[in-house]
Protein backbone atom coordinates (compact mmCIF):
# COMPACT_ATOMS: atom_id res chain seq x y z
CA UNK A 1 -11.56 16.75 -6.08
CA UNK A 2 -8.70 16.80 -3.49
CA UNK A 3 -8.38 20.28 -1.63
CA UNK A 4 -4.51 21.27 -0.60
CA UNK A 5 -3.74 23.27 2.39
CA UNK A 6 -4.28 23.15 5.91
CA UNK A 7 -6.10 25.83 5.80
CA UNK A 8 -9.31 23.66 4.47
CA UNK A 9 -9.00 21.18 6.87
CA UNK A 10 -11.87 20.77 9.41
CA UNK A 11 -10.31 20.57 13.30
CA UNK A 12 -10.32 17.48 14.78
CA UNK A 13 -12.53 16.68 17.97
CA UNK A 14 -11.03 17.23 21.47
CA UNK A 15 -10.30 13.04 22.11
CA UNK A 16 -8.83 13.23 19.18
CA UNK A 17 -6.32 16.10 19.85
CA UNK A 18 -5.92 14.78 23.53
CA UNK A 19 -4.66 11.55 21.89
CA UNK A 20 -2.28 13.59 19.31
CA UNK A 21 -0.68 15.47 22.26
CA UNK A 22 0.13 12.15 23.45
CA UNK A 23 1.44 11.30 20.81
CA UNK A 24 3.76 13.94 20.45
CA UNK A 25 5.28 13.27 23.24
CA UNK A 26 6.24 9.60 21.92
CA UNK A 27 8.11 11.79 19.31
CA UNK A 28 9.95 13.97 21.94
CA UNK A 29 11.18 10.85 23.52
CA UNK A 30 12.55 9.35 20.45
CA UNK A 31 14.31 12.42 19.84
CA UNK A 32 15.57 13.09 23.39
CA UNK A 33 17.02 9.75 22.82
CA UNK A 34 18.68 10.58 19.42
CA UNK A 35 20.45 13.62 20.22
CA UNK A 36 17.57 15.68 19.01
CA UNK A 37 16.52 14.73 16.03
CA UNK A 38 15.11 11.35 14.36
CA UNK A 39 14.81 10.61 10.40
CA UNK A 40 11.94 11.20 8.64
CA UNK A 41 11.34 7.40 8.41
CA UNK A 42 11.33 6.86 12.04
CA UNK A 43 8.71 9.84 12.48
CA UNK A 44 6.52 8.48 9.98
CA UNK A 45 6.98 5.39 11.57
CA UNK A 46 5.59 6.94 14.74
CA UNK A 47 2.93 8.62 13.60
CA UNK A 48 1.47 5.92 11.64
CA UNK A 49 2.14 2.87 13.86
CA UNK A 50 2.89 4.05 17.30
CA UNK A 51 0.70 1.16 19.15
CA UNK A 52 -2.47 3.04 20.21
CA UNK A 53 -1.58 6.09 19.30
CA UNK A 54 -0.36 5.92 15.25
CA UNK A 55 -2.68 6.38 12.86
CA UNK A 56 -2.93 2.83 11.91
CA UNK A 57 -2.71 1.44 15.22
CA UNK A 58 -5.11 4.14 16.87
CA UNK A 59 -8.81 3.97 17.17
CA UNK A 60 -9.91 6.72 14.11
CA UNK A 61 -12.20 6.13 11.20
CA UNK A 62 -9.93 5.80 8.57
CA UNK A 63 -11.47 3.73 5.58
CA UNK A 64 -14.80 4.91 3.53
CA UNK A 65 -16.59 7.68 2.81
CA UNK A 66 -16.49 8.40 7.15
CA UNK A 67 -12.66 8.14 7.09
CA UNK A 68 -9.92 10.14 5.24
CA UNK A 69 -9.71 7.96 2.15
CA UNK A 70 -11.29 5.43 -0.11
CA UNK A 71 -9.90 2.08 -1.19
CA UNK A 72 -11.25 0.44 -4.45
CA UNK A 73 -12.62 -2.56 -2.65
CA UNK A 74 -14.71 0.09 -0.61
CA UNK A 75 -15.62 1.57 -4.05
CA UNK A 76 -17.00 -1.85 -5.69
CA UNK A 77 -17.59 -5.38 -4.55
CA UNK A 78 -16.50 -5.80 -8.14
CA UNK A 79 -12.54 -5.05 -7.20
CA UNK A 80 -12.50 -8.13 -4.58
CA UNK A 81 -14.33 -10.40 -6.99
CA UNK A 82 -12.04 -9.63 -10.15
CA UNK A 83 -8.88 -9.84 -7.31
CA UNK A 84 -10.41 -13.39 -6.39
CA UNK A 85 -10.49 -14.78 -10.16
CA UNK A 86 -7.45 -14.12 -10.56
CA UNK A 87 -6.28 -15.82 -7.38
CA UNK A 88 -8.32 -18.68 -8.14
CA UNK A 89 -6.12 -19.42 -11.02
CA UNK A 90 -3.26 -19.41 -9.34
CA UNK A 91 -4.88 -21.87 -6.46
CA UNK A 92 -5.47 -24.09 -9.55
CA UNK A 93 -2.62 -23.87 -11.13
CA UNK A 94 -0.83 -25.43 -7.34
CA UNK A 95 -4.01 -27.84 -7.03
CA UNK A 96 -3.06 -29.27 -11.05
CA UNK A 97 0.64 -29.38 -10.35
CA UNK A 98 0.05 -31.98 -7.15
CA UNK A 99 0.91 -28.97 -4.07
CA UNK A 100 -1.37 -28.23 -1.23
CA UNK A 101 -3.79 -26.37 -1.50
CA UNK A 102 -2.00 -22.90 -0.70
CA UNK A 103 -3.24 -20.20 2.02
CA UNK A 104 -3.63 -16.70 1.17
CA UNK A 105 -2.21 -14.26 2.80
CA UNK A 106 -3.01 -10.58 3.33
CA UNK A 107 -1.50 -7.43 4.61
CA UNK A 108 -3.13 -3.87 4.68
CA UNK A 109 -6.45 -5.62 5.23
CA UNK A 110 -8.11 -2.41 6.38
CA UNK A 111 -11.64 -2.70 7.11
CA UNK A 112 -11.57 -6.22 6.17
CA UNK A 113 -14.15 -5.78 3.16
CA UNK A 114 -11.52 -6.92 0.60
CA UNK A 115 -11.38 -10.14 2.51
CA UNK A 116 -15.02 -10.76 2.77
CA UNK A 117 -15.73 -10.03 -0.91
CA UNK A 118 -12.59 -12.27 -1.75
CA UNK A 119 -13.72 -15.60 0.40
CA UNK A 120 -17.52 -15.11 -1.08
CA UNK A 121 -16.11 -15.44 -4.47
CA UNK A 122 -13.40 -17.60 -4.17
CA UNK A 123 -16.22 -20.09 -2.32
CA UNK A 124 -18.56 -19.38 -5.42
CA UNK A 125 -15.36 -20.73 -7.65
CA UNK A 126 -14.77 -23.57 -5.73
CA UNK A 127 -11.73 -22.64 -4.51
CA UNK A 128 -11.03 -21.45 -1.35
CA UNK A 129 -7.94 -21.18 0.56
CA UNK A 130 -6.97 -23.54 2.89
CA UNK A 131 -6.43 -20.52 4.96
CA UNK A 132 -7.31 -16.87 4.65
CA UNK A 133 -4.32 -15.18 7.00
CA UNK A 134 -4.47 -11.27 7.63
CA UNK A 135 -1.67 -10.21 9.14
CA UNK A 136 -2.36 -6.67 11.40
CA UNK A 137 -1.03 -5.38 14.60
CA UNK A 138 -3.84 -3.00 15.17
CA UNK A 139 -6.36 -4.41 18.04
CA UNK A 140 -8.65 -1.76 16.19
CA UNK A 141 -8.04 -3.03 13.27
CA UNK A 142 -8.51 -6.42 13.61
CA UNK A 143 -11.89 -6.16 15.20
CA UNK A 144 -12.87 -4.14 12.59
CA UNK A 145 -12.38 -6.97 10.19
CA UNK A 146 -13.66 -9.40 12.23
CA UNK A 147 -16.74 -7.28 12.16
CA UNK A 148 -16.83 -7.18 8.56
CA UNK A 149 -16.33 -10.67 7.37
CA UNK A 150 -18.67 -12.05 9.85
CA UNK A 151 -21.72 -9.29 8.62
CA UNK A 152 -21.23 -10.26 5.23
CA UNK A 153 -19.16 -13.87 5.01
CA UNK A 154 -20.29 -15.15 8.43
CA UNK A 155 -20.03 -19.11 7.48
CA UNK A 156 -16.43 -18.25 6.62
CA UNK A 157 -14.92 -16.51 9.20
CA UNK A 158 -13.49 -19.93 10.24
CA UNK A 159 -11.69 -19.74 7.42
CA UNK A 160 -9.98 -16.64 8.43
CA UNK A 161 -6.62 -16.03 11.02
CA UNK A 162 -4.99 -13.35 12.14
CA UNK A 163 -1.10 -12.84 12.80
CA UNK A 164 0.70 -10.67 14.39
CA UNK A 165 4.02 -12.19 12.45
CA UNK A 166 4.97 -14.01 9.73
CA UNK A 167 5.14 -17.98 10.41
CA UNK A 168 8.95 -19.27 10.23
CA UNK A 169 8.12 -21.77 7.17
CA UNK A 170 5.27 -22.02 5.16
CA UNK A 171 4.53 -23.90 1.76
CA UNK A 172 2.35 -22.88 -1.30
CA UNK A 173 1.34 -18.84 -0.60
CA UNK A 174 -0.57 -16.22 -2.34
CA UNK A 175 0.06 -12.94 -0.92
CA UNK A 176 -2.53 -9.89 -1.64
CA UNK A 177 -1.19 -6.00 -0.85
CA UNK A 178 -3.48 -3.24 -1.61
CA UNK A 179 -2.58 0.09 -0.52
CA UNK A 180 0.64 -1.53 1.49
CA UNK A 181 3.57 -0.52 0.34
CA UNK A 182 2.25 3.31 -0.23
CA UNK A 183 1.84 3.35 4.22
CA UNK A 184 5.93 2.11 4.50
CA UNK A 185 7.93 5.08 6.15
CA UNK A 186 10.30 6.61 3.62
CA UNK A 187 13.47 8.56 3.79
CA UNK A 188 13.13 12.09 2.31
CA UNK A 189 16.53 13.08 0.81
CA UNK A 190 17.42 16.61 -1.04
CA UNK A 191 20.07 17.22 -3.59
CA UNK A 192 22.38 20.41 -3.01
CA UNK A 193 25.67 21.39 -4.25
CA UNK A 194 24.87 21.62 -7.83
CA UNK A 195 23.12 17.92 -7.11
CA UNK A 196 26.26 16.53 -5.89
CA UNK A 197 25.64 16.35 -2.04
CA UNK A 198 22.84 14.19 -0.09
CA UNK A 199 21.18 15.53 2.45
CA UNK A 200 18.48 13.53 4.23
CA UNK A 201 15.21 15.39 6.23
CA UNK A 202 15.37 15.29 10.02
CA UNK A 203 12.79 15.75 12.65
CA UNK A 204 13.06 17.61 16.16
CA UNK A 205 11.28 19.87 18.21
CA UNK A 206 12.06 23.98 18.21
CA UNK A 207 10.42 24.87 22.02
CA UNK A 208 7.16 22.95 21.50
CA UNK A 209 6.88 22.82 17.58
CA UNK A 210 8.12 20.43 15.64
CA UNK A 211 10.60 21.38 12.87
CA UNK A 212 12.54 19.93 10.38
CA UNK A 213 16.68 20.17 8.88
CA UNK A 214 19.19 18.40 6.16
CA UNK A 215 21.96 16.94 7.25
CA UNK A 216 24.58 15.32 5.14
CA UNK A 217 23.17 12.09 4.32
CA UNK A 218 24.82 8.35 5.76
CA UNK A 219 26.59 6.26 3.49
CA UNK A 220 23.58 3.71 3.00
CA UNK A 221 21.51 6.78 1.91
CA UNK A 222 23.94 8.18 -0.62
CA UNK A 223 24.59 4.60 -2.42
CA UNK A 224 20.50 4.39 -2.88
CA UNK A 225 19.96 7.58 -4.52
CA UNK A 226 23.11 6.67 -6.71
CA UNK A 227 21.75 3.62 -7.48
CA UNK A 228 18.57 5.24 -8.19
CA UNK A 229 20.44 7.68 -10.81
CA UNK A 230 22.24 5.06 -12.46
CA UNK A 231 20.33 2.82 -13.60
CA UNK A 232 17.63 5.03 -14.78
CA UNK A 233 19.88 8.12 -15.93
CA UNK A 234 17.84 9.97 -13.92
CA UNK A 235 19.66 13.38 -13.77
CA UNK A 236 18.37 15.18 -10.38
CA UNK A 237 19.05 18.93 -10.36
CA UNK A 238 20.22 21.35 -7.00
CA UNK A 239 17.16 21.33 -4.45
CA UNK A 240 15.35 18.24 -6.01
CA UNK A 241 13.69 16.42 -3.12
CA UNK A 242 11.96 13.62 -3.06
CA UNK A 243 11.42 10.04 -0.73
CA UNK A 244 12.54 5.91 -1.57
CA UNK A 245 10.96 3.17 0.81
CA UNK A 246 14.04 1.54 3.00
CA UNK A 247 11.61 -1.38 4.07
CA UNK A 248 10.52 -2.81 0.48
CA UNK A 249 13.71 -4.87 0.41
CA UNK A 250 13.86 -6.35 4.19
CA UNK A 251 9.85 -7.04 3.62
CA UNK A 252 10.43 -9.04 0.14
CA UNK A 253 13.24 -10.70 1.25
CA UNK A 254 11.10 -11.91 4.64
CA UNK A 255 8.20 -13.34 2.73
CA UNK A 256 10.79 -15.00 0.18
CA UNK A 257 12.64 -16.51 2.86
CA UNK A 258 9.51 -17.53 4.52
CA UNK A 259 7.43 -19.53 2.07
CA UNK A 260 8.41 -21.93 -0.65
CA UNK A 261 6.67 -21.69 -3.30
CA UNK A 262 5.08 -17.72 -3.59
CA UNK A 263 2.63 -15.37 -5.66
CA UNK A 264 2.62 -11.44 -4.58
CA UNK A 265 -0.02 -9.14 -6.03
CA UNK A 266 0.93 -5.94 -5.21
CA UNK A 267 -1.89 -3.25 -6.27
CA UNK A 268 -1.06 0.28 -5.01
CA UNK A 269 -0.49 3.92 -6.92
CA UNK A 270 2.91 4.77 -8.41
CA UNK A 271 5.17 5.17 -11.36
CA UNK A 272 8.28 3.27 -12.66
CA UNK A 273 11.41 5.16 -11.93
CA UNK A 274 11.99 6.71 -14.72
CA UNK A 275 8.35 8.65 -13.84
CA UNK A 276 8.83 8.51 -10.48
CA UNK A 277 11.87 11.05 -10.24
CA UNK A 278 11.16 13.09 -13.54
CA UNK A 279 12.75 16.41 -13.54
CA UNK A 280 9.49 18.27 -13.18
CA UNK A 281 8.58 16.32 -9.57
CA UNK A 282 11.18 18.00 -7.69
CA UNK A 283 9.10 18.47 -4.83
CA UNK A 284 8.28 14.50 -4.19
CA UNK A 285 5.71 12.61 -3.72
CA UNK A 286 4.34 12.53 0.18
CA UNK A 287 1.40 13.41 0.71
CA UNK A 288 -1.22 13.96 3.52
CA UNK A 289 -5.13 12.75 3.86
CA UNK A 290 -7.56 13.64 6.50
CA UNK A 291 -11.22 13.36 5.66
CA UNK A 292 -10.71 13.04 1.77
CA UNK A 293 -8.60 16.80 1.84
CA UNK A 294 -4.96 16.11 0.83
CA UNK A 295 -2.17 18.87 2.06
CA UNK A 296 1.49 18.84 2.74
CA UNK A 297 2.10 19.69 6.22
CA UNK A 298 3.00 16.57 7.49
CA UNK A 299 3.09 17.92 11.13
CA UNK A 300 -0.57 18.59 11.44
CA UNK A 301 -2.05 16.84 14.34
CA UNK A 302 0.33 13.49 14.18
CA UNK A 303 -1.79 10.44 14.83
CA UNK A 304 -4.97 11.83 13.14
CA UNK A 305 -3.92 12.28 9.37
CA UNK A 306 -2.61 9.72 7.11
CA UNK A 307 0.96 10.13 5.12
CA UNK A 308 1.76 8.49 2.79
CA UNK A 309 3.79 8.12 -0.84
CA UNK A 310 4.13 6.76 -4.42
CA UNK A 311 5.21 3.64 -5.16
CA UNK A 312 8.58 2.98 -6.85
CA UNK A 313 7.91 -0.10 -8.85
CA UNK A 314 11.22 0.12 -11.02
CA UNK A 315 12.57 0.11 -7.00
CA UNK A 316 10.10 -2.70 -6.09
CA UNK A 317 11.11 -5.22 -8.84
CA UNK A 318 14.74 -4.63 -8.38
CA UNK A 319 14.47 -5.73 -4.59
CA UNK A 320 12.18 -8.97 -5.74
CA UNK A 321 14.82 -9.80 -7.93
CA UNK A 322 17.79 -9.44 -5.43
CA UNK A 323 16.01 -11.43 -3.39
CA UNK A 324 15.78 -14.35 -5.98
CA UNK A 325 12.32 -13.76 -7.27
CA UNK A 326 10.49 -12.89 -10.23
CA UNK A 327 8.61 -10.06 -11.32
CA UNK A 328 5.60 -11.80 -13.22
CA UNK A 329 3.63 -8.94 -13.98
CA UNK A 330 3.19 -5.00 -14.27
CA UNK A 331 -0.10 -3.32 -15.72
CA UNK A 332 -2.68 -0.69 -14.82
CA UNK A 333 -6.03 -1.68 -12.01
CA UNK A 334 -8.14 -0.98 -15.43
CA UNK A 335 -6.20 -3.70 -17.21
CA UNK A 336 -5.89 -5.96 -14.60
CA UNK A 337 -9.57 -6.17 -13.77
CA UNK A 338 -11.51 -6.40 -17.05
CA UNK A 339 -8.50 -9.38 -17.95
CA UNK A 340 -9.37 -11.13 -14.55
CA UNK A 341 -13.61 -10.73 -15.84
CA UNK A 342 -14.67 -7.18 -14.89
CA UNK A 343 -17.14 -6.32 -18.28
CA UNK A 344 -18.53 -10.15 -17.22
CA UNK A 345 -19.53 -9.91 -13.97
CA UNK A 346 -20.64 -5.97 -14.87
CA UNK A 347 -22.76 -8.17 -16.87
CA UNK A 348 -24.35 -10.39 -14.85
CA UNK A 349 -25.38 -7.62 -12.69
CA UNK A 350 -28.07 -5.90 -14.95
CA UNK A 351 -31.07 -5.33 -14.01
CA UNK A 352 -34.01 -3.15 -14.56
CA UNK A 353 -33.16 -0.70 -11.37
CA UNK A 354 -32.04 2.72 -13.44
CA UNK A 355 -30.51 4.14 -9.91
CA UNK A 356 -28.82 0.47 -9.19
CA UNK A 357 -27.07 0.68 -12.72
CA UNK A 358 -25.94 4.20 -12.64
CA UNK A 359 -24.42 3.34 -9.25
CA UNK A 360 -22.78 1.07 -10.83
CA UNK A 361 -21.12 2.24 -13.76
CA UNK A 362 -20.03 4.85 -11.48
CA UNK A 363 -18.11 2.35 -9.48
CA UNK A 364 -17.03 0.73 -12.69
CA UNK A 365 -15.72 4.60 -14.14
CA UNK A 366 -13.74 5.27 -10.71
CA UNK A 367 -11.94 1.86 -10.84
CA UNK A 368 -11.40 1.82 -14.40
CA UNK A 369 -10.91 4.96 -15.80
CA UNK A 370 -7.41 7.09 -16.35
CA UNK A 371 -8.46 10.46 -14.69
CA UNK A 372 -9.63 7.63 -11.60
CA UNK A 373 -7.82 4.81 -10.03
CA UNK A 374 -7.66 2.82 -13.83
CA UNK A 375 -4.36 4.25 -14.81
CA UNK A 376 -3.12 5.86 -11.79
CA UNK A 377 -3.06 2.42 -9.52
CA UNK A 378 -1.07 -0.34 -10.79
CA UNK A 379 -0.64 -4.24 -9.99
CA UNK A 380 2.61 -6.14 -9.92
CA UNK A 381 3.04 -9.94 -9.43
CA UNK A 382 6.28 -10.85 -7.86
CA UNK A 383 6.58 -14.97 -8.10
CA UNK A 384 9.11 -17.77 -6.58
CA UNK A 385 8.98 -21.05 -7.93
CA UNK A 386 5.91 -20.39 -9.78
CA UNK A 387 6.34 -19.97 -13.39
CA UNK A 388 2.54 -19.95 -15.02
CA UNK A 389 1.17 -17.14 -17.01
CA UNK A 390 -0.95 -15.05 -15.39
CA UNK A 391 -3.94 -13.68 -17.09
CA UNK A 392 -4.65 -10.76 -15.44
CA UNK A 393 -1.67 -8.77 -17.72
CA UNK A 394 -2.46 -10.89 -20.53
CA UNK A 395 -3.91 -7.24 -21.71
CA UNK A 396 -1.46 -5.21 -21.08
CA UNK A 397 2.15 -6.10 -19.61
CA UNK A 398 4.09 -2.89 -19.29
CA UNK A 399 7.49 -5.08 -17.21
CA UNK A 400 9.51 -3.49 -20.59
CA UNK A 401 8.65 -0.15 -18.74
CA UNK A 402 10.27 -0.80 -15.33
């Protein structure tokens, strides 16, 4: 179980702190340049992608049972070859109706262990891409997965390239984002004034700590959170805080204007709207991880934590849609994976080792089940010019929820 409060946390080691200091001063800079303060957005953005120094872009453990969080492909090989069925389809479905055989395309690729597992099964299907793209910035990072896929996919790491963009035109395109859009910066806002007046969070430094302030909030910040409250009646109360993603929309609307023909699988942890700002949450969402202990403070060593929030998905289909997409899909991980096979390839791995099947159904429980990642994590498919049904929410399809 998660721990809150700093006060649990173990300290970091001196190279570490050394590089956080560093960091820090990255963050007075930006503010010297802004009058004193930055958004919250921008400071996440710092502290999570500064190059070399952000926690994403820096040189920390962060994936596994050594890092400050677990991903479900790290929790079963199972996750990547359920994930792969169900982009096999989809590469069928293109192969049948007389396209190219499309690339697949992933962001968030982390230690690269999602990758490996997907390329092993997709080759075991017959279908592999005609190109496995990851798209990272971090040098780290990308050695990391390089590592990875050539330990346990090593005859098809040519398969694999990295990017440090988006190409200006491509054709047929699956795109796979676990744990993606939870790691976007988002704008904290508070309701005052009887829940009349915006105010959005600010960052600055008081002497050598960092602080934070509301100020009235700009117009563009205002018009989301009324947005927000219209369309879901959600009725926010004096001092109800809470965070929306500002990228989401920019980052659809890229990959839509990018590639012709286009299937997303989103899989990350988060409520529809109506959830996502109920009247009891009036405290948010964002949260902090360092070594599997999850806190607030949000200004605790910068660099060496991650932060990170819920996903929108009433927000997230909205943006698909005003950028001429579809939204395909919506269901829980647990659905998802035993449509796309899970039980079945559970199956086929029984054996006679007691300690090798308890492992297992361990892996299977954590994935699966509602107290776990089953319910908690969902999966979204956001299409273009793709209009096949796709069976991994032929179980469940909650889109009437959004």
């Amino acid at each position: 179980m998660l721990n809150h409060g700093i006060d649990i946390l173990p300290q970091p080691h001196e190279e570490a702190k050394k590089q956080s200091l560093l960091l820090r001063r990255r963050i007075r800079t930006a503010c010297d340049r802004s009058d004193g303060w930055i958004s919250f957005s921008e400071y996440m953005d710092i502290v999570l992608y500064e190059p070399a120094l952000g926690y994403y872009s820096g040189g920390l453990q962060k994936f596994g049972q050594k890092g400050d969080f677990i991903t479900a492909p790290e929790v079963s090989p199972l996750f990547a070859r359920c994930l792969a069925n169900q982009v096999s389809e989809v590469i069928s479905d293109f192969l049948h109706q007389g396209c190219k055989r499309p690339c697949l395309l992933e962001f968030g690729a982390g230690s690269g262990i999602l990758a490996a597992g997907m390329l092993l099964q997709l080759e075991k299907l017959e279908r592999l891409p005609e190109r496995y793209y990851i798209v990272e910035l971090s040098a780290e990072l990308k050695q990391r997965q390089r590592t990875t896929i050539e330990k346990q996919a090593k005859h098809l790491l040519g398969c694999v390239q990295w990017l440090d963009q988006l190409p200006d035109k491509m054709g047929e395109v699956i795109v796979v984002a676990n744990e993606v859009l939870d790691a976007m910066p988002v704008e904290c806002f508070r309701l005052s004034a009887g829940g009349q007046e915006h105010e959005s969070l600010m960052v600055g430094f008081d002497g050598d700590q960092l602080v934070t302030k509301y100020v009235p909030a700009v117009e563009a910040v205002v018009e989301k959170i009324t947005e927000i409250q219209q369309r879901s009646e959600c009725l926010l109360a004096e001092d109800y805080r809470s965070e929306y993603n500002p990228a989401i929309s920019g980052w659809l609307s890229a990959l839509e204007s990018k590639i012709d023909r286009l299937v997303i699988f989103l899989i990350d942890y988060g409520y529809n709207e109506t959830e996502y700002f109920h009247a009891d949450r009036v405290d948010g969402t964002l949260m902090c991880y360092y070594q599997h202990r999850a806190h607030e403070d949000f200004f605790w060593w910068p660099g060496l934590q991650d932060i990170t929030a819920f996903v929108n998905f009433t927000d997230v289909a909205y943006c698909a849609t005003a950028s001429g997409m579809d939204v395909s899909g919506y269901t829980t991980q647990a659905a998802f994976l035993l449509a796309n096979g899970l039980s079945e390839l559970h199956a086929e791995q029984v054996t006679d080792d007691i300690q090798q099947q308890i492992k297992l159904s361990q892996q299977i429980k954590t994935l699966t089940l509602p107290s776990e990642m089953g319910d908690r994590f969902k999966v979204m498919a956001i299409t273009k010019n793709y209009d096949q049904t796709l069976k991994g929410f032929s179980m469940l399809d909650m889109r009437n929820r959004l």
